[in-house]
Every structure is written in C-alpha cells, then in structure tokens.
C-alpha atoms as a PDB file:
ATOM      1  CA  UNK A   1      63.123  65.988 -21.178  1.00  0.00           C
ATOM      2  CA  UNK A   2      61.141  67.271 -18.426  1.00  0.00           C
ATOM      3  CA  UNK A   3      61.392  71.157 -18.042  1.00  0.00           C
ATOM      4  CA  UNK A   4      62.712  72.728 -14.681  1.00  0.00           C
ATOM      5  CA  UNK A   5      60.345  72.102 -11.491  1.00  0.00           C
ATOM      6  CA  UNK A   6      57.514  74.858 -11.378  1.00  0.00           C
ATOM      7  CA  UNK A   7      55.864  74.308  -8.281  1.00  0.00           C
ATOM      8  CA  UNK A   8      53.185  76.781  -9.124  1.00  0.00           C
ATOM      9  CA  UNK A   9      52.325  74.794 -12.325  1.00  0.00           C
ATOM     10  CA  UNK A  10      52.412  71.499 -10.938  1.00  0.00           C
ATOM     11  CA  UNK A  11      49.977  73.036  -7.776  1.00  0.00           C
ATOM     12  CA  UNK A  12      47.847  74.094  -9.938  1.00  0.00           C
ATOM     13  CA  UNK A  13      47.492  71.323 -12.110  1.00  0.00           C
ATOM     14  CA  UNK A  14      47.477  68.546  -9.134  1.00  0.00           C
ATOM     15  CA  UNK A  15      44.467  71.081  -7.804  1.00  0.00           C
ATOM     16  CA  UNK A  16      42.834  70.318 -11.506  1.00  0.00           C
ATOM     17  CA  UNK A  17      43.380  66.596 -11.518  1.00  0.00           C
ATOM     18  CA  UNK A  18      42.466  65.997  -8.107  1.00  0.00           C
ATOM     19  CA  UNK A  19      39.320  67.810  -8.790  1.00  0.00           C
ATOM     20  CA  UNK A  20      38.951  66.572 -12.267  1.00  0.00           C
ATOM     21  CA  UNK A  21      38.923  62.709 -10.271  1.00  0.00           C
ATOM     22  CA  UNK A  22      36.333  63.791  -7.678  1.00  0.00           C
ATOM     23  CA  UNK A  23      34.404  65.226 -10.713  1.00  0.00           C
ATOM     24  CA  UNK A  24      34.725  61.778 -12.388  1.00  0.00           C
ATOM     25  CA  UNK A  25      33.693  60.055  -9.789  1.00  0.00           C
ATOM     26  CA  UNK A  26      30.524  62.149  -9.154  1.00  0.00           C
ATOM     27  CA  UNK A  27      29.328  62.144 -12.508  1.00  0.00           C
ATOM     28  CA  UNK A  28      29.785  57.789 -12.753  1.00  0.00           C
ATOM     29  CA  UNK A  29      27.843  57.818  -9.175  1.00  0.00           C
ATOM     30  CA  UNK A  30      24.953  59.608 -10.875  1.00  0.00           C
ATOM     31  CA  UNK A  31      25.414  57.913 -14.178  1.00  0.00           C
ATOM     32  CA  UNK A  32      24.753  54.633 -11.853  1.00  0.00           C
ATOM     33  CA  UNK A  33      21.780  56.102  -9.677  1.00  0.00           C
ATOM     34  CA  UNK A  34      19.852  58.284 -11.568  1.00  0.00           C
ATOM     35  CA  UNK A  35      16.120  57.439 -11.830  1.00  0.00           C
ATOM     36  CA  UNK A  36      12.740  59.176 -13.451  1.00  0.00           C
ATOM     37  CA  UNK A  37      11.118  59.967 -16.754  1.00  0.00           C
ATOM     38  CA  UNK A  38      14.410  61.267 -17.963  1.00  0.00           C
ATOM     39  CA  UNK A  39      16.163  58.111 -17.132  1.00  0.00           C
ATOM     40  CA  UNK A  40      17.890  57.458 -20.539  1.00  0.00           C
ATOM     41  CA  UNK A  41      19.098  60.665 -21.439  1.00  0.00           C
ATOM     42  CA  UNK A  42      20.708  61.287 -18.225  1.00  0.00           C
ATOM     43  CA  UNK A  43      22.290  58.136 -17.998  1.00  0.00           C
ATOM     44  CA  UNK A  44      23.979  58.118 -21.385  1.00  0.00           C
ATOM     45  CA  UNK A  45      24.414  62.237 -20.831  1.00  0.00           C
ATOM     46  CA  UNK A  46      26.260  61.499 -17.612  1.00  0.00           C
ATOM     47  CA  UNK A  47      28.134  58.344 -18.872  1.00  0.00           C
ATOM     48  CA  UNK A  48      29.913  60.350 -21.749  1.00  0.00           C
ATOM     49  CA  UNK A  49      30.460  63.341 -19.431  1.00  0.00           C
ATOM     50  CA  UNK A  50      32.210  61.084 -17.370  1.00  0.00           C
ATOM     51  CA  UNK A  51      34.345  59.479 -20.280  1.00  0.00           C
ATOM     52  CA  UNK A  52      35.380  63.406 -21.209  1.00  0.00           C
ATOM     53  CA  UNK A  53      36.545  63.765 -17.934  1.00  0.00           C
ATOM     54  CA  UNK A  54      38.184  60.838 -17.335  1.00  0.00           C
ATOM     55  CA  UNK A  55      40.192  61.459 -20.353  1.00  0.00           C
ATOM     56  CA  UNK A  56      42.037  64.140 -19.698  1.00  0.00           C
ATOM     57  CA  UNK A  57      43.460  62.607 -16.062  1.00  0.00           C
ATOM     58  CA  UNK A  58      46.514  61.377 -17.951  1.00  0.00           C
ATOM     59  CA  UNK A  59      47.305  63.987 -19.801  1.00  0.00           C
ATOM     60  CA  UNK A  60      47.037  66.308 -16.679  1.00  0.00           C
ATOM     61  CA  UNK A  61      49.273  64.138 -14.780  1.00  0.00           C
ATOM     62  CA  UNK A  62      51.566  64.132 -17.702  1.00  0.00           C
ATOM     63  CA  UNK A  63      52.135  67.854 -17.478  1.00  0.00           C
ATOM     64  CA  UNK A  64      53.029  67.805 -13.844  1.00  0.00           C
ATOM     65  CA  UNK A  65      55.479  65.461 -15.028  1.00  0.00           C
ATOM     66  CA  UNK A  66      56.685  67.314 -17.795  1.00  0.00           C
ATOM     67  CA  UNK A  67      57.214  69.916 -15.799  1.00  0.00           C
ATOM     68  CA  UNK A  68      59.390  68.305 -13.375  1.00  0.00           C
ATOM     69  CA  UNK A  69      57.163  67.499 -10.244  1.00  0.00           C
ATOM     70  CA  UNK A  70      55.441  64.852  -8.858  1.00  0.00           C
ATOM     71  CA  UNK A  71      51.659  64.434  -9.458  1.00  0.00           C
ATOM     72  CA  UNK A  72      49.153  62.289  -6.979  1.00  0.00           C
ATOM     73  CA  UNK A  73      49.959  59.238  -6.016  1.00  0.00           C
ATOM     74  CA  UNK A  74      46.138  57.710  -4.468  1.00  0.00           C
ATOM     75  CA  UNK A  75      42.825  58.499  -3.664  1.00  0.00           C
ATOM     76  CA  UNK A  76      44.022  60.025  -0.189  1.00  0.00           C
ATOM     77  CA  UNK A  77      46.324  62.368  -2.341  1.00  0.00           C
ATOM     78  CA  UNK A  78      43.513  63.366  -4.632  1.00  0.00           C
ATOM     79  CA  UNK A  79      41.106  63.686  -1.150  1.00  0.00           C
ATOM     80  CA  UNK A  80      43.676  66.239  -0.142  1.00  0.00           C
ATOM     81  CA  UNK A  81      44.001  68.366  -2.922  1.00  0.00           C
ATOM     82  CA  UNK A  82      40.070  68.274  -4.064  1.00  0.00           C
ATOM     83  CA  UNK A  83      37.473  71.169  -3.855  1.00  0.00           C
ATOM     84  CA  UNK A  84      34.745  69.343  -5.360  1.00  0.00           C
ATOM     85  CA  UNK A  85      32.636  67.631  -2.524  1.00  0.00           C
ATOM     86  CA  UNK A  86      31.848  63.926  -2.638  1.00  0.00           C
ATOM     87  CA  UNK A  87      28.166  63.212  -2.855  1.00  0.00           C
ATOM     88  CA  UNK A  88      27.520  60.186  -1.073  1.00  0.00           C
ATOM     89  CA  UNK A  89      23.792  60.482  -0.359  1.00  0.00           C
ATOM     90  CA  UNK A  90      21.335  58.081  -1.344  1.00  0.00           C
ATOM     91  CA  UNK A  91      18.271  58.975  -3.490  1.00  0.00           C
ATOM     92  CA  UNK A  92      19.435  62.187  -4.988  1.00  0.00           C
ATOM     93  CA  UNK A  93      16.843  63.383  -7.608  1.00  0.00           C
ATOM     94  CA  UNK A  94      17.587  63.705 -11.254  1.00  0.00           C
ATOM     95  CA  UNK A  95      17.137  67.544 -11.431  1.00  0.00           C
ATOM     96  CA  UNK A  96      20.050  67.808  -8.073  1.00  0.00           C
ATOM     97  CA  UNK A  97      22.592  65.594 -10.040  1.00  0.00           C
ATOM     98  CA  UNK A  98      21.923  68.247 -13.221  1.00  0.00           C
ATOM     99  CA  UNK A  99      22.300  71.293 -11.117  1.00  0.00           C
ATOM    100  CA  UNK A 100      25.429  69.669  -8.970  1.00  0.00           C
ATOM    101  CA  UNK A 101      27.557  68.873 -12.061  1.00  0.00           C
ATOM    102  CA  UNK A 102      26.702  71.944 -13.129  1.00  0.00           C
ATOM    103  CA  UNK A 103      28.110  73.752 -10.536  1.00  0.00           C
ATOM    104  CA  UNK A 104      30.829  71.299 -10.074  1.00  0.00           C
ATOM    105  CA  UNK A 105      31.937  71.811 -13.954  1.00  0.00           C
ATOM    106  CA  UNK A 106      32.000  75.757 -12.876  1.00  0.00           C
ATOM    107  CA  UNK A 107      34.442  74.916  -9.938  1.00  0.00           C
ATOM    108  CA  UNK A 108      36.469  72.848 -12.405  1.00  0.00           C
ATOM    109  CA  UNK A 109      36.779  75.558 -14.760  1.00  0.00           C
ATOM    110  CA  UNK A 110      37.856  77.873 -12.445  1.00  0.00           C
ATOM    111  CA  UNK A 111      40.549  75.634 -11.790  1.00  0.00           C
ATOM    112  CA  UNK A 112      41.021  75.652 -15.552  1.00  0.00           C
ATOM    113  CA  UNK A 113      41.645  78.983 -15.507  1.00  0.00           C
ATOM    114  CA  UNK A 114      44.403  78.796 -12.293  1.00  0.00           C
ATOM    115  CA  UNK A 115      46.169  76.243 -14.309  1.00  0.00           C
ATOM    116  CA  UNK A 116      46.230  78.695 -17.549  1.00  0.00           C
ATOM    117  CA  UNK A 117      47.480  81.622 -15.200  1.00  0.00           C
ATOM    118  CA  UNK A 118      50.419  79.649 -13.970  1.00  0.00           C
ATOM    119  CA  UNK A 119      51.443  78.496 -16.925  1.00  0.00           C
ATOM    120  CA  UNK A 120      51.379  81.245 -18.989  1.00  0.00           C
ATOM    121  CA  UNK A 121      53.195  83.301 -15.480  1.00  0.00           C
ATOM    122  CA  UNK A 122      55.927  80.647 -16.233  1.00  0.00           C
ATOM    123  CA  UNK A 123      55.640  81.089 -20.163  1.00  0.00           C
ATOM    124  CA  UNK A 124      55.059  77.247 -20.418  1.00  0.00           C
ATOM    125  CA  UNK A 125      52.491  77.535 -23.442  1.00  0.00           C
ATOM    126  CA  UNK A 126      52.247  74.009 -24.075  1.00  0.00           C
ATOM    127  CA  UNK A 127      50.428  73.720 -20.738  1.00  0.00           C
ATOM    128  CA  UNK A 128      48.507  76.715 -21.463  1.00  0.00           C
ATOM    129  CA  UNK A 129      47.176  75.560 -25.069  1.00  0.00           C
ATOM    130  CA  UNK A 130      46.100  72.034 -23.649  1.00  0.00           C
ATOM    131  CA  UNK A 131      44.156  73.897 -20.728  1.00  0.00           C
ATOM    132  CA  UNK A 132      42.625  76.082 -23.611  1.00  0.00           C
ATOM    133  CA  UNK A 133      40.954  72.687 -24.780  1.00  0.00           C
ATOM    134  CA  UNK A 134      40.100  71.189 -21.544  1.00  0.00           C
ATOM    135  CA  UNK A 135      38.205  74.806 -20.838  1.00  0.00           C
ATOM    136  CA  UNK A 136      36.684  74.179 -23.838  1.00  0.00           C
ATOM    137  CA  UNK A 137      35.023  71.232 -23.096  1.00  0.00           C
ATOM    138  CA  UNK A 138      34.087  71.903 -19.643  1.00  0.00           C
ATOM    139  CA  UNK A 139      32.337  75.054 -20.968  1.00  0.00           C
ATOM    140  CA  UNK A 140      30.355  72.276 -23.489  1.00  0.00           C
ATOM    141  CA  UNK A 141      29.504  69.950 -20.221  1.00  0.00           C
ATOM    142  CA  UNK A 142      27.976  72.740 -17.981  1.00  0.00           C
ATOM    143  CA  UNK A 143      25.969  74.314 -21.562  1.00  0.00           C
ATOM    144  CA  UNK A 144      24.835  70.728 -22.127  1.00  0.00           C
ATOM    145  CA  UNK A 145      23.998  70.403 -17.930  1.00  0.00           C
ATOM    146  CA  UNK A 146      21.829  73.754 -18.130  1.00  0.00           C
ATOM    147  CA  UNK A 147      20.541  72.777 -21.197  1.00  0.00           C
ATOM    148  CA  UNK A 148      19.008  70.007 -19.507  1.00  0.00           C
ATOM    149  CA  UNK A 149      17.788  71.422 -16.357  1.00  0.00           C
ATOM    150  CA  UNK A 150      13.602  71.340 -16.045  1.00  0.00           C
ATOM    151  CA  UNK A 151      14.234  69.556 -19.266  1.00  0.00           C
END
C-alpha cells in the first residue's frame, strides 16, 4: 500500500533518478569511446560503474511510487529534472571522462543526500536506509574514479 503523497520525497527522488539516468548514460558513452594505454581498465571500470548505476533506477522509481507520486515518464521528463550535463563531444580524452564522472558521482551524491533529508523530514526511514546504500556506493565509484586519475 503506497504511503500518503510526499511531494518533497518524490522531488527529491525524481531529481536522483533523473540524474542517476543522465549519469548512466554518460558513463556507457565513455565506456563506448574511451581510447589510450589505459584502454582496458577504463572500459571494464566504466562498464560496471554503469551497471551500479543502472541498478538502482528501479528501485528509485519504486520509492516515488511507494510513496504515492508519480515518477518520470521519458527521456524529456528525465531532461527536465537532470543536473548532470550531457557530454556529447567527440574525442574526449581518457583522463576528462575520469575527472567528469568524478565530479558527476559528487553531484549525484549530493542529491543522495537531498533525498535522505526529505525522507527522514517525513520520517519515511525505509527511503532513508536505501539512500544510505546508494551513498554508499557512489562514495566507492568517485574513490575508485580518483583512484584512477594520472593512473
């Protein structure tokens, strides 16, 4: 049974999955072009990254849901609602694509941590324990990212 509609919850989580698909998206367009000595380990770094993130779309879209609102409905929705910029250059060099999902992870834990205020403002802890994961790994992807800068 879905709980009563919390608009500030369901903002704040459409916020996170928009950005969490934008995210995705960046991180398979890298995983596709990335090129140099480094070739292999950024490609299957980027390529699992990318699985992480795309994992926890349904389950964010879930909670909107759970919570009684609706969640995004297409890419225009998610275009709308995204603060991570699209990166639709060509020829971006391996140590740019580290740095930008780097950054990018930061802006999607920040979001993270919107999503964890509202819900606990609301006292739905469900929502905040599953952001408490999420953090978790986006705190792993951006260690892993600067890990790997100047290799």
């Amino acid at each position: 049974m879905p709980q009563k509609n919390q608009p500030a919850i369901a903002d704040a989580l459409n916020a996170l999955l928009a950005d969490s698909f934008a995210l995705y998206v960046k991180t398979k367009n890298y995983h596709w072009h990335v090129q140099g000595p480094h070739f292999r380990s950024l490609h299957l770094l980027f390529d699992e990254q990318a699985a992480q993130i795309l994992a926890t779309t349904d389950l964010i879209a879930e909670r909107v849901r759970k919570n009684g609102a609706t969640t995004l409905r297409s890419i225009g929705d998610i275009g709308r609602h995204q603060s991570i910029k699209d990166d639709d250059k060509a020829g971006v060099d391996a140590d740019t694509m580290v740095r930008t999902l780097a950054k990018d992870n930061e802006t999607l834990l920040e979001r993270l941590h919107e999503a964890k205020d509202a819900a606990e403002a609301e006292g739905d802890i469900a929502t905040s324990g599953l952001v408490d994961g999420w953090a978790d790994e986006t705190q792993q992807r951006i260690w892993f990212l600067k890990a790997t800068e100047g290799y």
